[in-house]
Protein backbone atom coordinates (compact mmCIF):
# COMPACT_ATOMS: atom_id res chain seq x y z
CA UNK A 1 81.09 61.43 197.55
CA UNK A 2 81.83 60.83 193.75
CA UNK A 3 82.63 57.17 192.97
CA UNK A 4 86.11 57.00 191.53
CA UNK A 5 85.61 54.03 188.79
CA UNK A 6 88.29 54.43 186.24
CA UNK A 7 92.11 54.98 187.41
CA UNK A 8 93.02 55.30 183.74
CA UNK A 9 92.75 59.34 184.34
CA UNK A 10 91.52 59.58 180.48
CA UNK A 11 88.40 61.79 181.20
CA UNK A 12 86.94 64.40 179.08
CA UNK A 13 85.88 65.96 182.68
CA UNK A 14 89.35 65.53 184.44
CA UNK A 15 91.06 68.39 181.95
CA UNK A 16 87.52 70.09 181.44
CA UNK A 17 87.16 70.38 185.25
CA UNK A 18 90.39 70.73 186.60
CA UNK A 19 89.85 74.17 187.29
CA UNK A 20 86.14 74.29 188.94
CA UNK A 21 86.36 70.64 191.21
CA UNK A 22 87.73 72.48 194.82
CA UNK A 23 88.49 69.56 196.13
CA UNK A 24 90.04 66.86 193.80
CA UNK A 25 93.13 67.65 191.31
CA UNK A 26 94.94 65.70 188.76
CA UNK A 27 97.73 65.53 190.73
CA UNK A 28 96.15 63.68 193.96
CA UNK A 29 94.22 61.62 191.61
CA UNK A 30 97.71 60.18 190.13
CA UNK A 31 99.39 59.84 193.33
CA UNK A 32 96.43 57.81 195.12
CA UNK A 33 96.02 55.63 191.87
CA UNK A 34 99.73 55.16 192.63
CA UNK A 35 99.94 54.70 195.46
CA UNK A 36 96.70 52.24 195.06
CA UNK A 37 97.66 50.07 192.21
CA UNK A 38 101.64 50.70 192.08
CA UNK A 39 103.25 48.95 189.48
CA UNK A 40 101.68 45.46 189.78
CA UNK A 41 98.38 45.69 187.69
CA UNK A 42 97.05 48.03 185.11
CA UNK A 43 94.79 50.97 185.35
CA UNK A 44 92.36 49.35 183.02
CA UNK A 45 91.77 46.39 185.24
CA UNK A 46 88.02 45.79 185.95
CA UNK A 47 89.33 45.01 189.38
CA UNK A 48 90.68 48.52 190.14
CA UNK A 49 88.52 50.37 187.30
CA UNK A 50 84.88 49.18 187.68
CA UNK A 51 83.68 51.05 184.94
CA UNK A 52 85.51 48.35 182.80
CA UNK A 53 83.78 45.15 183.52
CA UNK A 54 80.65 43.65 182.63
CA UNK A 55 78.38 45.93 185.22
CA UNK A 56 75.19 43.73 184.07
CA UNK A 57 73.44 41.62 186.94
CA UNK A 58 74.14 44.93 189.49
CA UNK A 59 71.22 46.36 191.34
CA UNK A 60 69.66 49.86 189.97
CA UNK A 61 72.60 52.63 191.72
CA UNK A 62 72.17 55.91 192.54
CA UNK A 63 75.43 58.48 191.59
CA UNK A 64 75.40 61.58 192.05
CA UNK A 65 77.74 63.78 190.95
CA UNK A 66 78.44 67.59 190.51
CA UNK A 67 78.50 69.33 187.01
CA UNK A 68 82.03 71.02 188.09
CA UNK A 69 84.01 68.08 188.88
CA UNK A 70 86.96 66.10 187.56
CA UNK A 71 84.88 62.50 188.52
CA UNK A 72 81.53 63.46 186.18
CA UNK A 73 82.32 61.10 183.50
């Protein structure tokens, strides 16, 4: 399970991978973030994109993710 922490969609690895990840596409991606966040707060939000607050203070976190897919970075 790859964390999904930025709903921006602005990846290097989303158009690098798009091809390789055989699960996720571009497409879903938009549609859940959609249907998610819908028109009432930005993608950049630390609330809906983690990877945009202040992360200090967490506990050490383990992520693993493939090489091949659209979540690596």
């Amino acid at each position: 399970l790859s964390p999904f922490l930025d709903l921006t969609l602005t990846s290097e690895s989303l158009r690098f991978n798009k091809k390789h990840d055989a699960l996720l596409s571009i497409e879903a991606l938009q549609t859940g973030t959609q249907y998610y966040i819908g028109n009432h707060i930005a993608a950049d939000d630390p609330r809906v994109s983690p990877i945009f607050d202040d992360l200090h203070g967490l506990p050490p976190t383990l992520v693993q993710v493939g090489s091949k897919e659209i979540l690596l970075d």
